[in-house]
C-alpha atoms as a PDB file:
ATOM      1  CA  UNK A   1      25.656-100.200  -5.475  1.00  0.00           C
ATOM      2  CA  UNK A   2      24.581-103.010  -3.385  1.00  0.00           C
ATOM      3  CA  UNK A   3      21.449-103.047  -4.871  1.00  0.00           C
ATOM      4  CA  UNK A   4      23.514-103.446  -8.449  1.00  0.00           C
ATOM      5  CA  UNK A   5      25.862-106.557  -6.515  1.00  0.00           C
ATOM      6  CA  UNK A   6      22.341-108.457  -5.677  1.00  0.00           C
ATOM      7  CA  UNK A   7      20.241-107.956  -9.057  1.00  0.00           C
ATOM      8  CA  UNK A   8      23.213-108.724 -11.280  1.00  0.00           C
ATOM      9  CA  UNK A   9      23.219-112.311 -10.579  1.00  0.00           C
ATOM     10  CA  UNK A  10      19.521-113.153 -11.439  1.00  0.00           C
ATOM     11  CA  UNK A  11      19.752-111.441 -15.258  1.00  0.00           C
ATOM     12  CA  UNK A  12      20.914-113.866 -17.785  1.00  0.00           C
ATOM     13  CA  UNK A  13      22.132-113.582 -21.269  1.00  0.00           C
ATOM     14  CA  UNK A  14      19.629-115.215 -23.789  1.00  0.00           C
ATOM     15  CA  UNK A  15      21.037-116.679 -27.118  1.00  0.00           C
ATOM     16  CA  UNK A  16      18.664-117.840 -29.782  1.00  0.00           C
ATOM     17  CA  UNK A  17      19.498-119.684 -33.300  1.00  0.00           C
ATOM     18  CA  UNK A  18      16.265-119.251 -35.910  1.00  0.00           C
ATOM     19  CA  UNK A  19      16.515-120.749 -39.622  1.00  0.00           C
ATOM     20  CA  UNK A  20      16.200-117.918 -42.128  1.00  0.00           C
ATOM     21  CA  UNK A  21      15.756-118.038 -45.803  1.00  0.00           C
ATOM     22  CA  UNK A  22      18.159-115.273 -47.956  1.00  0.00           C
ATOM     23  CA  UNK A  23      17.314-113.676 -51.149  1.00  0.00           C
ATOM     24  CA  UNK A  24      18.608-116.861 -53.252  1.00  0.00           C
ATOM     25  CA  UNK A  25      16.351-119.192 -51.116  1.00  0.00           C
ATOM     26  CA  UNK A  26      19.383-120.487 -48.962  1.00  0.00           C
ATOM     27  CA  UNK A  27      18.137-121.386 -45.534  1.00  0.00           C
ATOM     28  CA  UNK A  28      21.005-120.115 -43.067  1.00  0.00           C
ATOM     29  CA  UNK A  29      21.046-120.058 -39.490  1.00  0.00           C
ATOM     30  CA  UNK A  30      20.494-116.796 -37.785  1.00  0.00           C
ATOM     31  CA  UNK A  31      22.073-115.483 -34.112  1.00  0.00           C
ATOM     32  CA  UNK A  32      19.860-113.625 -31.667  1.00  0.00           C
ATOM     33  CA  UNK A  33      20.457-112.375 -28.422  1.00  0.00           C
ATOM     34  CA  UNK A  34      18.473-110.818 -25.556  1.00  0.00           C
ATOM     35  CA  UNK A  35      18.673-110.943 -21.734  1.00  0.00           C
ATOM     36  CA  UNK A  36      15.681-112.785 -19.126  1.00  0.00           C
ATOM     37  CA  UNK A  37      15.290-112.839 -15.265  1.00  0.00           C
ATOM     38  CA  UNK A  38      15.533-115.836 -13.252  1.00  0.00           C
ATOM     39  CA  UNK A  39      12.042-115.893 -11.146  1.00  0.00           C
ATOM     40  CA  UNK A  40      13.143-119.086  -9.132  1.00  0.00           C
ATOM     41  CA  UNK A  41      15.304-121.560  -8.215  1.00  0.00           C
ATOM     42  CA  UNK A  42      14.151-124.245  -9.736  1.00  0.00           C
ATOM     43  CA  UNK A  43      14.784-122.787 -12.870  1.00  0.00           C
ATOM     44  CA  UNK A  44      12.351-120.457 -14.569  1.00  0.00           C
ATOM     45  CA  UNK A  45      13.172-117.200 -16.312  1.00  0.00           C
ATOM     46  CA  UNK A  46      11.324-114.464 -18.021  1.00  0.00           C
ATOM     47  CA  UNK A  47      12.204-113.061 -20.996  1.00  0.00           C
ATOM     48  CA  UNK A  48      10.560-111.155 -24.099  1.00  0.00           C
ATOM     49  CA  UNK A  49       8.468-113.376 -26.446  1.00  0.00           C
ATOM     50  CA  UNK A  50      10.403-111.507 -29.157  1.00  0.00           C
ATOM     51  CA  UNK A  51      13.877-112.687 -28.060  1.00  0.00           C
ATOM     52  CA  UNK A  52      12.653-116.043 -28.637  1.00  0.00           C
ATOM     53  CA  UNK A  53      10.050-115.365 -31.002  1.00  0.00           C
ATOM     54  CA  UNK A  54      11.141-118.691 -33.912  1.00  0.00           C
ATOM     55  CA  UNK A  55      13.596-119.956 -31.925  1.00  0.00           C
ATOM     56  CA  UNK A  56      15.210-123.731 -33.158  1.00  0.00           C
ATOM     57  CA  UNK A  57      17.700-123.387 -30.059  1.00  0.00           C
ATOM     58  CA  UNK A  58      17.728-121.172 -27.202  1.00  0.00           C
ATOM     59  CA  UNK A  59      20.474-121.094 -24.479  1.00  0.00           C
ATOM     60  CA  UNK A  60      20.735-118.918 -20.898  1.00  0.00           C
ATOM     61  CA  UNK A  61      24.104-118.221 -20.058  1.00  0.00           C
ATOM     62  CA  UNK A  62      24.127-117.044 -16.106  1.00  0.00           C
ATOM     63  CA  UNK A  63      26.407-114.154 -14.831  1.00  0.00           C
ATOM     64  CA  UNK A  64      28.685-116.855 -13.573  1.00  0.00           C
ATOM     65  CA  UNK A  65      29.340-118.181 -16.551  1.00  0.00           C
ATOM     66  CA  UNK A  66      27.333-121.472 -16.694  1.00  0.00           C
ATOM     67  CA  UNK A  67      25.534-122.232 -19.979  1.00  0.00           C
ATOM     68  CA  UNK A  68      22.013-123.940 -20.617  1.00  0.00           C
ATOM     69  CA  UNK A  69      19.914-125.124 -23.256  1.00  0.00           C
ATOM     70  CA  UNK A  70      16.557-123.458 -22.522  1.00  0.00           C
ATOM     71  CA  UNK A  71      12.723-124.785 -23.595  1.00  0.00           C
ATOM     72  CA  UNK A  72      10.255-122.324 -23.739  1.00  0.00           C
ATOM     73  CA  UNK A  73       7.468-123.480 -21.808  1.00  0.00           C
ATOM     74  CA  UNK A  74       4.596-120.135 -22.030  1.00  0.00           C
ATOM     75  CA  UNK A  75       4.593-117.042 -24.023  1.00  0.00           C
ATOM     76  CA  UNK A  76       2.382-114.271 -24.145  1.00  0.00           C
ATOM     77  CA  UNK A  77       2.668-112.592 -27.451  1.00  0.00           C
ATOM     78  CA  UNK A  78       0.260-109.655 -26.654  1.00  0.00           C
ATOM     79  CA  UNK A  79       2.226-108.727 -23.640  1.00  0.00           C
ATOM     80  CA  UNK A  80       5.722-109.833 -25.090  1.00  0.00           C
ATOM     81  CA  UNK A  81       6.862-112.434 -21.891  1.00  0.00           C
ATOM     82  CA  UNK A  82       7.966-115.635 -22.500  1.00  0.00           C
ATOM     83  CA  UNK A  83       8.760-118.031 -19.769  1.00  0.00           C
ATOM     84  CA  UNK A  84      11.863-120.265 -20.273  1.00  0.00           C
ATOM     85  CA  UNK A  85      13.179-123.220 -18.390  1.00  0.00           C
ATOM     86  CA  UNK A  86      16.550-124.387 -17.556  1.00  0.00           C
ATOM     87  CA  UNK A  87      17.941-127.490 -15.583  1.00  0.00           C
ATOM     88  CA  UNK A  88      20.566-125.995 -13.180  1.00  0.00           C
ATOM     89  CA  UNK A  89      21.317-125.215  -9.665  1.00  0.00           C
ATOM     90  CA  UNK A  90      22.583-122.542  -7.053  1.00  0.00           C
ATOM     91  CA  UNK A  91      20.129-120.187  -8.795  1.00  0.00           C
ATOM     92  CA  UNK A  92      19.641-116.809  -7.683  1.00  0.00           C
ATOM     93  CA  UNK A  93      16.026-115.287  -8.278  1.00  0.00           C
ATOM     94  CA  UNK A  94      15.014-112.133  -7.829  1.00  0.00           C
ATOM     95  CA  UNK A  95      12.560-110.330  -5.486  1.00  0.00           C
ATOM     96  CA  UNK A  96       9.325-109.431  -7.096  1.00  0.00           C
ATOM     97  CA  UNK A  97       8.076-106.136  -6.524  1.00  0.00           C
ATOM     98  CA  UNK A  98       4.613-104.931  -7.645  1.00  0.00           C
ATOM     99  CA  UNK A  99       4.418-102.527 -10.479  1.00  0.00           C
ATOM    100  CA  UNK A 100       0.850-101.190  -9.478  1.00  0.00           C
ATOM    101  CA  UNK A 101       2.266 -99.152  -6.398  1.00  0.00           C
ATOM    102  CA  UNK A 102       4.335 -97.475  -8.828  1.00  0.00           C
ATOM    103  CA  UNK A 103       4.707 -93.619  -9.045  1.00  0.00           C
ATOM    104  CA  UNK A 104       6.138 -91.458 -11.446  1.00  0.00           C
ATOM    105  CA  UNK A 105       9.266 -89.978 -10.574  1.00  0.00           C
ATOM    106  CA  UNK A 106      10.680 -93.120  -8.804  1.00  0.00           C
ATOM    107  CA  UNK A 107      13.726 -94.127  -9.119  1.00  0.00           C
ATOM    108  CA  UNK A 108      14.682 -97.455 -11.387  1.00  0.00           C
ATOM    109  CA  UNK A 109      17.512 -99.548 -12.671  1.00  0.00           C
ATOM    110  CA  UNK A 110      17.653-101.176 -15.485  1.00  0.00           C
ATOM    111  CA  UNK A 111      20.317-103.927 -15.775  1.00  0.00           C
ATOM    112  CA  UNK A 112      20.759-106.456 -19.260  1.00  0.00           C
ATOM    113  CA  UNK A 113      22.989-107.895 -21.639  1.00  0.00           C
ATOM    114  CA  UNK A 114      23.168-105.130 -24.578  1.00  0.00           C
ATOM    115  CA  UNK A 115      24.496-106.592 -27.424  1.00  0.00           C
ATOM    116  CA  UNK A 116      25.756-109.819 -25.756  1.00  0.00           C
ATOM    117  CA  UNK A 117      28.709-107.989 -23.912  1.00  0.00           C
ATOM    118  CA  UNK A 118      27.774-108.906 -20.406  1.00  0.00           C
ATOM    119  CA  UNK A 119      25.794-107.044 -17.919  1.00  0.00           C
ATOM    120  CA  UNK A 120      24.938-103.411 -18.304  1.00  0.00           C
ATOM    121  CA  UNK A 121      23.160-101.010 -15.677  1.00  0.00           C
ATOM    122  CA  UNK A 122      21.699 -97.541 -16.276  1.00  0.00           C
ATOM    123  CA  UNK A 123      19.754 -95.964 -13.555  1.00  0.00           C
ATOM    124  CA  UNK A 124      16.670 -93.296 -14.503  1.00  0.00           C
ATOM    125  CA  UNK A 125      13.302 -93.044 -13.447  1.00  0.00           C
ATOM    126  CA  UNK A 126       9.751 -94.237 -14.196  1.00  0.00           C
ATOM    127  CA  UNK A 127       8.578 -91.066 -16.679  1.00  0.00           C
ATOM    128  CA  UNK A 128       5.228 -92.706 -17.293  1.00  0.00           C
ATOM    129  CA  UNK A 129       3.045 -95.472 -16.449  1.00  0.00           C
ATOM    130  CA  UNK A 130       0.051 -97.487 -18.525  1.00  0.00           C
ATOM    131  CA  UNK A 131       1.419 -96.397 -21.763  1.00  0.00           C
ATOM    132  CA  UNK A 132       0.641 -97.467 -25.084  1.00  0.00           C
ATOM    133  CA  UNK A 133       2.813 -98.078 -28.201  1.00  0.00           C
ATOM    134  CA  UNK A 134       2.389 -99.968 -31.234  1.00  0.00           C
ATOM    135  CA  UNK A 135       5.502-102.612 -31.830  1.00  0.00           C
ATOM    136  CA  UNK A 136       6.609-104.154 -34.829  1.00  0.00           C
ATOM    137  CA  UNK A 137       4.441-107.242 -33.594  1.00  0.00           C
ATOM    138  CA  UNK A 138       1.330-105.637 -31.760  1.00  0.00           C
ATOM    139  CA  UNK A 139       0.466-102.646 -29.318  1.00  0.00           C
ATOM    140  CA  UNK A 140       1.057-102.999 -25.766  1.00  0.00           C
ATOM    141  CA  UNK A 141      -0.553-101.833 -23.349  1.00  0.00           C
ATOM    142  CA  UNK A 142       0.042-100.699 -19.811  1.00  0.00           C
ATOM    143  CA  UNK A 143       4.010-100.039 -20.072  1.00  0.00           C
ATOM    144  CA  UNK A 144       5.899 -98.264 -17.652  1.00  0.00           C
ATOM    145  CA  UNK A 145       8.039 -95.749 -19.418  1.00  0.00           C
ATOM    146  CA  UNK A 146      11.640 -95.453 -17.747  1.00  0.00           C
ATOM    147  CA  UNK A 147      14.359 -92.354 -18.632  1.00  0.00           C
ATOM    148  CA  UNK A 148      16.629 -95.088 -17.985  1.00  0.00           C
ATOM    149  CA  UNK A 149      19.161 -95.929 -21.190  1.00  0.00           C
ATOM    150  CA  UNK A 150      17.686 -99.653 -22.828  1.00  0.00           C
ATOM    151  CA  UNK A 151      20.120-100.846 -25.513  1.00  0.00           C
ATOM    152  CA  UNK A 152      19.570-103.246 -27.777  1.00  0.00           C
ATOM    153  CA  UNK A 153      19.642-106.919 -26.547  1.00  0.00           C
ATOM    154  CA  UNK A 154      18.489-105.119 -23.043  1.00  0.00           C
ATOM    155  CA  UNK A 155      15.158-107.232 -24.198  1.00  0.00           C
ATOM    156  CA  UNK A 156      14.219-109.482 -21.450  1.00  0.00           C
ATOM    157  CA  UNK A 157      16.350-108.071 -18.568  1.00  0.00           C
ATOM    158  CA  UNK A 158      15.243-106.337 -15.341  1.00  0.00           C
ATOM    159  CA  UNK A 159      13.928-102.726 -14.451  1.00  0.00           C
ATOM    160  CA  UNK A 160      14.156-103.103 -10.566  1.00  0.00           C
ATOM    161  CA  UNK A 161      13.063-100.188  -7.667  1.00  0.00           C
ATOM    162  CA  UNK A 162      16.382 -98.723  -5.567  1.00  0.00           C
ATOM    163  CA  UNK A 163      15.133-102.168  -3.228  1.00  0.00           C
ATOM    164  CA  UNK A 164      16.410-104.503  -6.549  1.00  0.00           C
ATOM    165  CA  UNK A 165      12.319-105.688  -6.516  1.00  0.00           C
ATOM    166  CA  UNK A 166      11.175-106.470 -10.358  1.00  0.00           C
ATOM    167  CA  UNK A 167       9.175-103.850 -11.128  1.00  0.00           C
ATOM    168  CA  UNK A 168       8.752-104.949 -14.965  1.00  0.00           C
ATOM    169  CA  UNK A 169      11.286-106.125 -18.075  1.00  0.00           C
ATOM    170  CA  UNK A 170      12.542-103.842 -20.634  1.00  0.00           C
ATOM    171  CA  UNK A 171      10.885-104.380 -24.030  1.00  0.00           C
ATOM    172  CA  UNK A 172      10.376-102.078 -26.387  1.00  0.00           C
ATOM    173  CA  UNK A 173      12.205 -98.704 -26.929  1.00  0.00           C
ATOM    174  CA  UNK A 174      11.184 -96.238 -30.124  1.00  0.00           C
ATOM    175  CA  UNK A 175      13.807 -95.467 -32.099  1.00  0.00           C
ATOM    176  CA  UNK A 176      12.949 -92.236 -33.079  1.00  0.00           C
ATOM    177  CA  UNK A 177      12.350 -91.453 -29.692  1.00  0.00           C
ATOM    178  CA  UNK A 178      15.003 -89.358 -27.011  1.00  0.00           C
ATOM    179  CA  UNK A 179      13.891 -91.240 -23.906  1.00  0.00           C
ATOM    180  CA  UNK A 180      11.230 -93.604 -24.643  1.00  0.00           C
END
Protein backbone atom coordinates (compact mmCIF):
# COMPACT_ATOMS: atom_id res chain seq x y z
CA UNK A 1 0.00 0.00 0.00
CA UNK A 2 2.68 2.44 0.54
CA UNK A 3 4.08 1.73 -2.55
CA UNK A 4 0.34 2.66 -4.10
CA UNK A 5 0.42 6.23 -1.61
CA UNK A 6 3.96 7.20 -3.42
CA UNK A 7 3.28 6.24 -7.25
CA UNK A 8 -0.20 7.74 -7.24
CA UNK A 9 0.93 11.21 -7.22
CA UNK A 10 3.32 11.14 -10.30
CA UNK A 11 0.38 9.57 -12.85
CA UNK A 12 -1.62 12.24 -14.44
CA UNK A 13 -4.80 12.30 -16.33
CA UNK A 14 -4.21 13.30 -20.07
CA UNK A 15 -7.09 15.10 -21.98
CA UNK A 16 -6.79 15.67 -25.67
CA UNK A 17 -9.29 17.70 -28.14
CA UNK A 18 -8.61 16.53 -32.10
CA UNK A 19 -10.87 18.08 -35.03
CA UNK A 20 -12.78 15.29 -36.74
CA UNK A 21 -14.76 15.34 -39.87
CA UNK A 22 -18.46 13.26 -39.64
CA UNK A 23 -20.17 11.54 -42.40
CA UNK A 24 -21.85 14.97 -43.69
CA UNK A 25 -18.35 16.66 -43.77
CA UNK A 26 -19.00 18.63 -40.42
CA UNK A 27 -15.71 19.16 -38.68
CA UNK A 28 -16.54 18.60 -34.82
CA UNK A 29 -14.30 18.51 -32.02
CA UNK A 30 -13.44 15.20 -30.57
CA UNK A 31 -12.54 14.27 -26.56
CA UNK A 32 -9.70 11.90 -25.77
CA UNK A 33 -8.33 10.80 -22.71
CA UNK A 34 -5.33 8.77 -21.50
CA UNK A 35 -3.02 8.90 -18.44
CA UNK A 36 1.23 9.93 -18.55
CA UNK A 37 3.98 9.84 -15.82
CA UNK A 38 5.67 12.79 -14.55
CA UNK A 39 9.62 11.97 -15.10
CA UNK A 40 10.70 15.31 -13.33
CA UNK A 41 10.15 18.23 -11.64
CA UNK A 42 10.57 20.57 -13.93
CA UNK A 43 7.82 19.34 -15.74
CA UNK A 44 8.11 16.51 -18.22
CA UNK A 45 5.75 13.57 -18.58
CA UNK A 46 5.51 10.49 -20.64
CA UNK A 47 2.69 9.37 -22.19
CA UNK A 48 1.58 7.16 -25.32
CA UNK A 49 2.08 8.83 -28.75
CA UNK A 50 -1.45 7.52 -29.37
CA UNK A 51 -3.12 9.49 -26.55
CA UNK A 52 -1.92 12.46 -28.24
CA UNK A 53 -1.61 11.19 -31.58
CA UNK A 54 -3.62 14.71 -33.64
CA UNK A 55 -3.95 16.52 -30.77
CA UNK A 56 -5.20 20.59 -31.28
CA UNK A 57 -5.16 20.82 -27.30
CA UNK A 58 -3.80 18.65 -24.75
CA UNK A 59 -4.14 19.21 -20.94
CA UNK A 60 -2.48 17.13 -17.69
CA UNK A 61 -4.60 17.26 -14.86
CA UNK A 62 -2.33 16.08 -11.62
CA UNK A 63 -3.79 13.82 -8.80
CA UNK A 64 -4.17 16.98 -6.82
CA UNK A 65 -6.29 18.46 -8.91
CA UNK A 66 -4.24 21.16 -10.74
CA UNK A 67 -4.84 21.50 -14.50
CA UNK A 68 -2.28 22.30 -17.42
CA UNK A 69 -2.16 22.97 -20.93
CA UNK A 70 0.49 20.53 -22.19
CA UNK A 71 2.93 20.90 -25.59
CA UNK A 72 4.21 17.91 -26.86
CA UNK A 73 7.74 18.33 -27.27
CA UNK A 74 9.10 14.39 -28.72
CA UNK A 75 7.23 11.41 -29.81
CA UNK A 76 8.27 8.19 -30.87
CA UNK A 77 5.63 6.67 -33.00
CA UNK A 78 7.36 3.22 -33.44
CA UNK A 79 7.63 2.77 -29.76
CA UNK A 80 4.31 4.71 -28.88
CA UNK A 81 5.99 7.47 -26.09
CA UNK A 82 5.40 10.85 -26.34
CA UNK A 83 7.01 13.34 -24.10
CA UNK A 84 4.81 16.27 -22.89
CA UNK A 85 5.60 19.43 -21.06
CA UNK A 86 3.83 21.38 -18.50
CA UNK A 87 4.65 24.70 -16.57
CA UNK A 88 3.93 23.86 -12.87
CA UNK A 89 5.45 23.25 -9.58
CA UNK A 90 5.64 20.94 -6.39
CA UNK A 91 5.91 18.08 -8.91
CA UNK A 92 6.32 14.67 -7.86
CA UNK A 93 8.35 12.32 -10.33
CA UNK A 94 8.78 9.01 -10.15
CA UNK A 95 11.75 6.64 -9.59
CA UNK A 96 12.97 5.00 -12.70
CA UNK A 97 13.62 1.49 -12.55
CA UNK A 98 15.27 -0.51 -15.38
CA UNK A 99 13.14 -2.85 -17.34
CA UNK A 100 16.19 -5.03 -18.58
CA UNK A 101 16.69 -6.70 -15.02
CA UNK A 102 13.27 -7.79 -15.38
CA UNK A 103 12.10 -11.44 -14.75
CA UNK A 104 9.09 -13.16 -15.40
CA UNK A 105 7.02 -13.85 -12.58
CA UNK A 106 7.70 -10.47 -10.80
CA UNK A 107 5.42 -8.75 -9.30
CA UNK A 108 3.91 -5.27 -10.95
CA UNK A 109 1.39 -2.53 -10.50
CA UNK A 110 -0.19 -0.89 -12.82
CA UNK A 111 -1.83 2.43 -11.80
CA UNK A 112 -3.88 5.03 -14.59
CA UNK A 113 -6.78 6.99 -15.26
CA UNK A 114 -9.32 4.39 -17.01
CA UNK A 115 -11.84 6.16 -18.60
CA UNK A 116 -11.09 9.58 -17.01
CA UNK A 117 -12.48 8.50 -13.49
CA UNK A 118 -9.38 9.12 -11.49
CA UNK A 119 -6.68 6.81 -10.53
CA UNK A 120 -6.99 3.08 -10.82
CA UNK A 121 -4.46 0.29 -9.54
CA UNK A 122 -4.42 -3.42 -10.40
CA UNK A 123 -1.55 -5.46 -9.27
CA UNK A 124 -0.37 -8.78 -11.52
CA UNK A 125 2.77 -9.86 -12.75
CA UNK A 126 5.18 -9.56 -15.70
CA UNK A 127 3.86 -12.89 -17.88
CA UNK A 128 6.30 -12.11 -20.66
CA UNK A 129 9.00 -9.97 -21.76
CA UNK A 130 10.31 -8.72 -25.51
CA UNK A 131 7.02 -9.41 -27.01
CA UNK A 132 5.70 -8.52 -30.21
CA UNK A 133 2.22 -7.37 -31.36
CA UNK A 134 0.97 -5.60 -34.24
CA UNK A 135 -1.22 -2.27 -33.17
CA UNK A 136 -3.65 -0.48 -35.02
CA UNK A 137 -0.64 1.98 -35.86
CA UNK A 138 2.53 -0.36 -36.13
CA UNK A 139 4.15 -3.49 -34.34
CA UNK A 140 6.03 -3.05 -31.29
CA UNK A 141 8.54 -4.60 -30.25
CA UNK A 142 10.13 -5.59 -26.98
CA UNK A 143 6.87 -5.26 -24.63
CA UNK A 144 6.65 -6.55 -21.34
CA UNK A 145 3.44 -8.45 -21.01
CA UNK A 146 1.75 -7.88 -17.45
CA UNK A 147 -1.45 -10.21 -16.00
CA UNK A 148 -2.20 -7.02 -14.49
CA UNK A 149 -5.96 -5.55 -15.53
CA UNK A 150 -5.18 -2.28 -18.25
CA UNK A 151 -8.47 -0.50 -18.99
CA UNK A 152 -9.03 1.72 -21.43
CA UNK A 153 -7.59 5.28 -20.97
CA UNK A 154 -4.85 3.22 -18.72
CA UNK A 155 -2.68 4.47 -21.98
CA UNK A 156 0.20 6.40 -20.77
CA UNK A 157 0.17 5.51 -17.02
CA UNK A 158 2.71 3.53 -14.96
CA UNK A 159 3.55 -0.31 -14.55
CA UNK A 160 5.92 0.07 -11.47
CA UNK A 161 8.02 -3.05 -9.48
CA UNK A 162 6.58 -3.69 -5.59
CA UNK A 163 9.67 -0.68 -5.06
CA UNK A 164 7.06 1.94 -7.18
CA UNK A 165 10.37 2.09 -9.86
CA UNK A 166 8.94 2.61 -13.64
CA UNK A 167 9.43 -0.41 -15.09
CA UNK A 168 7.53 0.60 -18.48
CA UNK A 169 3.88 2.39 -19.48
CA UNK A 170 0.88 0.51 -20.35
CA UNK A 171 0.06 0.66 -24.07
CA UNK A 172 -1.50 -1.67 -25.87
CA UNK A 173 -3.87 -4.49 -24.66
CA UNK A 174 -5.62 -7.09 -27.40
CA UNK A 175 -8.98 -7.18 -27.19
CA UNK A 176 -9.59 -10.51 -28.01
CA UNK A 177 -7.15 -11.45 -25.65
CA UNK A 178 -7.83 -12.87 -21.63
CA UNK A 179 -4.66 -11.35 -20.19
CA UNK A 180 -2.68 -9.70 -22.76
Amino acid sequence: MQVVERVIPTVVSVSTTRLARTQLSMVVPVQGQGSGVILSDSGYIVSNAHVVEGARDVEVTLHDGRTYKAVVVGESKMKDLAILKIEAESLKPIKMGDSGVLHVGQFAIAIGNPMGLGSSVTFGMVSALDRTIQSERSFLEGLIQTSAQINPGNSGGALVDLDGNLIGVPTAMIQWSQGI
